[in-house]
PDB file of N, CA and C in Angstrom:
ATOM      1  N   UNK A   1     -17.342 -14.066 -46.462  1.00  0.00           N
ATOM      2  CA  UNK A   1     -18.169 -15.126 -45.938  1.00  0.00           C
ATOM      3  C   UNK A   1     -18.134 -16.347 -46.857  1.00  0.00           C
ATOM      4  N   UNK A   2     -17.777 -16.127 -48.004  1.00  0.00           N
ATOM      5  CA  UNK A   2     -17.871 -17.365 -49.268  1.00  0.00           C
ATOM      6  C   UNK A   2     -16.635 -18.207 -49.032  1.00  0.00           C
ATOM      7  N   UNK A   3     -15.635 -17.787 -47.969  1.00  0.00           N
ATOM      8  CA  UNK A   3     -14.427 -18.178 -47.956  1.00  0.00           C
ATOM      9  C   UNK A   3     -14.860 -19.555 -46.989  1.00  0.00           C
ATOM     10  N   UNK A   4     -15.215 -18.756 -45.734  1.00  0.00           N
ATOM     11  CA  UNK A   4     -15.752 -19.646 -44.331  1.00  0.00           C
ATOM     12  C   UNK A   4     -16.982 -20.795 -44.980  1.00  0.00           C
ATOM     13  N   UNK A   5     -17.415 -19.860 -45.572  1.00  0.00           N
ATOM     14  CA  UNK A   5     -18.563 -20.732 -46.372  1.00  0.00           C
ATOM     15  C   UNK A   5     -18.366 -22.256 -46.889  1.00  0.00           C
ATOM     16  N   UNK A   6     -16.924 -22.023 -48.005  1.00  0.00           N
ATOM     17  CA  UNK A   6     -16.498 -23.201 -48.421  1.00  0.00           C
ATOM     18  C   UNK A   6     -15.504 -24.211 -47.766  1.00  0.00           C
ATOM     19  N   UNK A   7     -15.132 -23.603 -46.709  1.00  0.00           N
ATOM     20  CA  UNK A   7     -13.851 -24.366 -45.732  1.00  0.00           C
ATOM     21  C   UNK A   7     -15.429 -25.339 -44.810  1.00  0.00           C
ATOM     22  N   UNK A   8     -15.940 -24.099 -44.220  1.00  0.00           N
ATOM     23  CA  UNK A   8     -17.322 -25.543 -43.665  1.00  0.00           C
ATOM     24  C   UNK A   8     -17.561 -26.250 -44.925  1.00  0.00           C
ATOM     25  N   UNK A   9     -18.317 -26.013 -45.770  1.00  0.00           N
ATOM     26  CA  UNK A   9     -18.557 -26.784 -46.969  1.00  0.00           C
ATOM     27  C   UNK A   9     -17.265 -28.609 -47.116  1.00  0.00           C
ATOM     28  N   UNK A  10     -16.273 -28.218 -46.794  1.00  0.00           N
ATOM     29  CA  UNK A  10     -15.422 -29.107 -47.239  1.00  0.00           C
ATOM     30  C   UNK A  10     -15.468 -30.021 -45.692  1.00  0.00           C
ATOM     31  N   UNK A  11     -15.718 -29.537 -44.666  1.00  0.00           N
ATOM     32  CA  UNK A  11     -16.021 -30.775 -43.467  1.00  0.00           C
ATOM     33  C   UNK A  11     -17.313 -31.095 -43.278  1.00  0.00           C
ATOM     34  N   UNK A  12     -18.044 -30.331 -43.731  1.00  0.00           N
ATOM     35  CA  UNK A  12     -19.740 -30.895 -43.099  1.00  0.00           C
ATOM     36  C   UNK A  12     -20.238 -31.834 -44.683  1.00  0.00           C
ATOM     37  N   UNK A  13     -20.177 -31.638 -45.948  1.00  0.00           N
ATOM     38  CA  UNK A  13     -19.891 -32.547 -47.071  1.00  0.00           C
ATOM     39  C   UNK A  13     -19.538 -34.225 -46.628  1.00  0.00           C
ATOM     40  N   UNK A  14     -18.385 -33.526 -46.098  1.00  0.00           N
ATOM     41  CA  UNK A  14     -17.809 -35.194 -46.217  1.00  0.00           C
ATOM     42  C   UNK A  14     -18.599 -36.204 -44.854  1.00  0.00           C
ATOM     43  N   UNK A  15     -18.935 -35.129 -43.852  1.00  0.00           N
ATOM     44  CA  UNK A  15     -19.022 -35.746 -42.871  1.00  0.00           C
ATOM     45  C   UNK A  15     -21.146 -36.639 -43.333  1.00  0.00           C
ATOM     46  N   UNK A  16     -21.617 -35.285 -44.232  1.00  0.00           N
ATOM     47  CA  UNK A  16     -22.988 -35.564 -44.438  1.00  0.00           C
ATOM     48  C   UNK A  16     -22.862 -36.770 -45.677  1.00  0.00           C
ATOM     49  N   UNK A  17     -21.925 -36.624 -46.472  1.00  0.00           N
ATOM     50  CA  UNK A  17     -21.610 -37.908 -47.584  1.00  0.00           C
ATOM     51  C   UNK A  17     -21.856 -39.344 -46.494  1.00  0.00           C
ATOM     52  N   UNK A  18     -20.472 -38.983 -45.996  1.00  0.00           N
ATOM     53  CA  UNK A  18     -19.865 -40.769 -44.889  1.00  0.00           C
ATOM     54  C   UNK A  18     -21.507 -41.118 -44.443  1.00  0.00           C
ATOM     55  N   UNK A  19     -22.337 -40.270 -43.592  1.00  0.00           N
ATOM     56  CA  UNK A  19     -23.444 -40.319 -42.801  1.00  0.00           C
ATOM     57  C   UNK A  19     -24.473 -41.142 -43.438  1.00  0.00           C
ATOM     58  N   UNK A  20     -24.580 -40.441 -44.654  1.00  0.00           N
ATOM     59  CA  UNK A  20     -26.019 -41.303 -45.604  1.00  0.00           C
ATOM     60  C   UNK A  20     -25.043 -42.106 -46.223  1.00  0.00           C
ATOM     61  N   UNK A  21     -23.964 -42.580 -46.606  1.00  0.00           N
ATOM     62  CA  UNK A  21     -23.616 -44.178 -47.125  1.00  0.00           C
ATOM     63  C   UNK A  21     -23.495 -45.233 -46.204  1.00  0.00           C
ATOM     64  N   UNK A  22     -23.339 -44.633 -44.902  1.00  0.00           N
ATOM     65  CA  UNK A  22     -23.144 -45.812 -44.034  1.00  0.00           C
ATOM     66  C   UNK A  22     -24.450 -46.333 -43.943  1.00  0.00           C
ATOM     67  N   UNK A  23     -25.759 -44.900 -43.757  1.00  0.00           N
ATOM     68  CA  UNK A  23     -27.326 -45.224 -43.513  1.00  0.00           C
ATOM     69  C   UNK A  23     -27.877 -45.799 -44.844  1.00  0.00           C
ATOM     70  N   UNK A  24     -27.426 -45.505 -45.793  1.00  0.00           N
ATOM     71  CA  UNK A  24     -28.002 -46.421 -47.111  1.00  0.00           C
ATOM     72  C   UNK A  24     -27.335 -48.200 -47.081  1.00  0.00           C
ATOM     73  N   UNK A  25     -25.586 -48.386 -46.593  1.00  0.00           N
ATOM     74  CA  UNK A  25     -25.075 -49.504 -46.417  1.00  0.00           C
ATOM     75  C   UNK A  25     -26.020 -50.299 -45.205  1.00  0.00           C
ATOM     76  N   UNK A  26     -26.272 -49.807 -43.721  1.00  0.00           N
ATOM     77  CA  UNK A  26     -26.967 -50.280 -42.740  1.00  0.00           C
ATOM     78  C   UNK A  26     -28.441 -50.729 -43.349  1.00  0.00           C
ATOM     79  N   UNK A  27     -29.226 -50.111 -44.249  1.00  0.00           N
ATOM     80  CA  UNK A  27     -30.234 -50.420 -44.590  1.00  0.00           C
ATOM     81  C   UNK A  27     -30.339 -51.819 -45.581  1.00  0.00           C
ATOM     82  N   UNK A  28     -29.291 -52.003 -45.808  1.00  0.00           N
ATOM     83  CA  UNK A  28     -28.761 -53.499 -47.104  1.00  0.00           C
ATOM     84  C   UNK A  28     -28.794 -52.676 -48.700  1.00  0.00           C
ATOM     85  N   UNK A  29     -28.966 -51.596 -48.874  1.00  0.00           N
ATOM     86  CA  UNK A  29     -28.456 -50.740 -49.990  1.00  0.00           C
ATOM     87  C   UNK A  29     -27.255 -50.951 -50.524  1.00  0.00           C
ATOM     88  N   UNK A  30     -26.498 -52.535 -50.764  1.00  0.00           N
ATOM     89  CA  UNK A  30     -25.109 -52.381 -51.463  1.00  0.00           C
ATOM     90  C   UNK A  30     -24.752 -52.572 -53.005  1.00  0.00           C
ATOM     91  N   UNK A  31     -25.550 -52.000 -53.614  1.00  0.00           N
ATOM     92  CA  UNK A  31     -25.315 -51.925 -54.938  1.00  0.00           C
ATOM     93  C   UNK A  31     -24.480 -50.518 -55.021  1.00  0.00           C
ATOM     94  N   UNK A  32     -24.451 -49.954 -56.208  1.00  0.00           N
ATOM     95  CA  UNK A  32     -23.450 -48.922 -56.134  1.00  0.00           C
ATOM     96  C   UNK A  32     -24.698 -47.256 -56.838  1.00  0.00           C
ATOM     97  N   UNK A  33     -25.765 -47.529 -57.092  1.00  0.00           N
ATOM     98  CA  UNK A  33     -27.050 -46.758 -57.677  1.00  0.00           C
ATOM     99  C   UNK A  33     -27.412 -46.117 -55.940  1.00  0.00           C
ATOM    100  N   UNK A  34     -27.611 -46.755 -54.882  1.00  0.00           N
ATOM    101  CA  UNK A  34     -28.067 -46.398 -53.852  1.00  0.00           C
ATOM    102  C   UNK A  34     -26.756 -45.451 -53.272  1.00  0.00           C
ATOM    103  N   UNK A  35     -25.536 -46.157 -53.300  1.00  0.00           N
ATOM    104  CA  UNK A  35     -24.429 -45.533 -52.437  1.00  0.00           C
ATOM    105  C   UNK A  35     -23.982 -44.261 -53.199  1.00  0.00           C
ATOM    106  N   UNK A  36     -23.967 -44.148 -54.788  1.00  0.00           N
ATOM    107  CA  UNK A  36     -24.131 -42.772 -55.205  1.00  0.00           C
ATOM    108  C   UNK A  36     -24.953 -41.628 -55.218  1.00  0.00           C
ATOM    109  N   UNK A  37     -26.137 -42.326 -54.633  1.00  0.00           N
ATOM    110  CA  UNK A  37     -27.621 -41.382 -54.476  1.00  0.00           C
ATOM    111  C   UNK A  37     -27.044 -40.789 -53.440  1.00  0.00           C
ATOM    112  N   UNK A  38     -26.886 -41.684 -52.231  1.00  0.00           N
ATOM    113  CA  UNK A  38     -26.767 -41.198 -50.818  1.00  0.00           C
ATOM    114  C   UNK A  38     -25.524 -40.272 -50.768  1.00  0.00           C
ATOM    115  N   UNK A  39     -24.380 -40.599 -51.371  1.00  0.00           N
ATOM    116  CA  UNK A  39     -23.555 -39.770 -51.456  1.00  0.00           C
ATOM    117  C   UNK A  39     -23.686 -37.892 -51.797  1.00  0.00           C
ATOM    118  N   UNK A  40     -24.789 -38.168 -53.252  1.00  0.00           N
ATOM    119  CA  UNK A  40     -24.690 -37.167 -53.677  1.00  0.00           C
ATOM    120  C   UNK A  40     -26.045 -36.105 -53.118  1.00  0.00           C
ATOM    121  N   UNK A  41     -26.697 -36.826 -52.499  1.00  0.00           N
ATOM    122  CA  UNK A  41     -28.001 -36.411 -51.763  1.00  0.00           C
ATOM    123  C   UNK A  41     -27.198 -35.484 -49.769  1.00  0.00           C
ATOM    124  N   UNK A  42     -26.133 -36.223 -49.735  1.00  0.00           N
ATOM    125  CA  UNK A  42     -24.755 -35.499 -48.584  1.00  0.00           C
ATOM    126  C   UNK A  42     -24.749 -34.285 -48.932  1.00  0.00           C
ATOM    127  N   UNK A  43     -24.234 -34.409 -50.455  1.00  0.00           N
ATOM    128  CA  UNK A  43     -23.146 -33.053 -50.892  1.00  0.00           C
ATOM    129  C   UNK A  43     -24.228 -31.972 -51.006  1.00  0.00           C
ATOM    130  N   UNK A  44     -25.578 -32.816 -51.815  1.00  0.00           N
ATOM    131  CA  UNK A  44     -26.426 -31.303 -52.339  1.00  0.00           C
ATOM    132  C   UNK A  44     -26.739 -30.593 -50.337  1.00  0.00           C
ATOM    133  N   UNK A  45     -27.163 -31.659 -49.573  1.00  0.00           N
ATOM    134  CA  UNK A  45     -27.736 -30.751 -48.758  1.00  0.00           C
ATOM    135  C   UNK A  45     -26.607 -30.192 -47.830  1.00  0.00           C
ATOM    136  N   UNK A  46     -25.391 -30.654 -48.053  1.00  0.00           N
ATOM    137  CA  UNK A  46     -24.387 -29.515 -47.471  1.00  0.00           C
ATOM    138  C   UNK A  46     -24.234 -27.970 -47.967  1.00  0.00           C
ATOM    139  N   UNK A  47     -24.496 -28.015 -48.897  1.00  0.00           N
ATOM    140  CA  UNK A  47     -24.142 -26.633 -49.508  1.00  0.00           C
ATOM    141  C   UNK A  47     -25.286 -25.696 -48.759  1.00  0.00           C
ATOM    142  N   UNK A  48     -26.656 -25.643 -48.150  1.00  0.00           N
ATOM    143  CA  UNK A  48     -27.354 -24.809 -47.580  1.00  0.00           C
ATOM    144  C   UNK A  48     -26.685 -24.811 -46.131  1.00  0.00           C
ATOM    145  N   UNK A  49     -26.852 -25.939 -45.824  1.00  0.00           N
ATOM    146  CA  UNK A  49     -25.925 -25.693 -44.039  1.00  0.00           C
ATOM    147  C   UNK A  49     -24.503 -25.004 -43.903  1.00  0.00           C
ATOM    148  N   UNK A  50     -23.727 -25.315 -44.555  1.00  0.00           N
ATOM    149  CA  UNK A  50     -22.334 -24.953 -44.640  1.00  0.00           C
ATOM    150  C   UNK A  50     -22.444 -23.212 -44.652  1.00  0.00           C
ATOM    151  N   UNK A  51     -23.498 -23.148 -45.598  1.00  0.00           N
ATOM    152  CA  UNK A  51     -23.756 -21.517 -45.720  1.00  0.00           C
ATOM    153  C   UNK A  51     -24.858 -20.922 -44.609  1.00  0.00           C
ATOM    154  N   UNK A  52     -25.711 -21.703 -43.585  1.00  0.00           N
ATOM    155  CA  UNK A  52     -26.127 -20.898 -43.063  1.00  0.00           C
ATOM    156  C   UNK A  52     -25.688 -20.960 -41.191  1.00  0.00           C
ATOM    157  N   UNK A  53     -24.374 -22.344 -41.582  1.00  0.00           N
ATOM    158  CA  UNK A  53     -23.176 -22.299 -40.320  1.00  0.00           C
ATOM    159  C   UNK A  53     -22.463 -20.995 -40.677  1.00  0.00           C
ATOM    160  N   UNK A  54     -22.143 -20.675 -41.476  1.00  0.00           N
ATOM    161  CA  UNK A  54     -21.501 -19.369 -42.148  1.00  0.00           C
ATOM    162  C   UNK A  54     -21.884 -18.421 -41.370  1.00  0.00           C
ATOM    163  N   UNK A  55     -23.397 -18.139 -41.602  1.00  0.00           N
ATOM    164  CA  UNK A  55     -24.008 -16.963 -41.622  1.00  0.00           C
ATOM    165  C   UNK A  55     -23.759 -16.528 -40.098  1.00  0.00           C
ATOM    166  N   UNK A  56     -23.849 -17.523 -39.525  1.00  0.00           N
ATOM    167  CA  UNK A  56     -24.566 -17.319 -38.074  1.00  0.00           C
ATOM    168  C   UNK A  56     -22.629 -17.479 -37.036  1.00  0.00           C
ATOM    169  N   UNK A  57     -21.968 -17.901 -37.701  1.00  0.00           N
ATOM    170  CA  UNK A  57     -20.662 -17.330 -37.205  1.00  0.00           C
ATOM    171  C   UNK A  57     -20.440 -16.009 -37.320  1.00  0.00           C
ATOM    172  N   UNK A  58     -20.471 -15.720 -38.598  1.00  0.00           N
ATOM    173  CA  UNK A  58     -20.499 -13.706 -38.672  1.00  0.00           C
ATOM    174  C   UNK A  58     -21.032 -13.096 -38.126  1.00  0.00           C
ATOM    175  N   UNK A  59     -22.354 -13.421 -37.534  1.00  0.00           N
ATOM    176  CA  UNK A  59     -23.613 -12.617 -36.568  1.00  0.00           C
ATOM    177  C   UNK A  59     -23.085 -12.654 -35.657  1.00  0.00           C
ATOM    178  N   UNK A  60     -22.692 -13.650 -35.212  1.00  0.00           N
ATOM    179  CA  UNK A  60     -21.869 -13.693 -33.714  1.00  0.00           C
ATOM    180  C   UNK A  60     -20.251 -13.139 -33.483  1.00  0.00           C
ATOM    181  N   UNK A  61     -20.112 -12.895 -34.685  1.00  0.00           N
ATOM    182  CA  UNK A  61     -18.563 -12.489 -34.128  1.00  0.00           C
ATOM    183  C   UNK A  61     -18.613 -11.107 -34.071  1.00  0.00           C
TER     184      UNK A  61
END
C-alpha cells in the first residue's frame, strides 16, 4: 500500500501545490514568503489524502 500510497502522493502533491499558488497568486500574494507557504501547505496536506486515496482503493479491490 506504501507503493500506491506514494505514486498518488506524486499526482495529488503537485496538483494540491499548483491549486494553493495559483489561490495565494489570485489573492495578490506575489511575493515569494506567501507562494512558498502555499506551496508547502499543498505538499504537507497531500501526504494524509494520498494515503487515505490509498486506503480506500485496497478496500475496494
Amino acid at each position: 500500500m506504501l507503493r500506491l500510497a506514494s505514486i498518488l502522493f506524486s499526482l495529488i502533491s503537485t496538483t494540491l501545490m499548483g491549486t494553493a499558488v495559483i489561490v495565494a497568486l489570485t489573492m495578490g500574494w506575489d511575493t515569494l514568503t506567501p507562494i512558498l507557504i502555499a506551496a508547502a501547505l499543498g505538499f504537507v496536506v497531500a501526504l494524509p489524502i494520498s494515503w487515505i486515496v490509498a486506503k480506500q482503493i485496497y478496500q475496494n479491490a
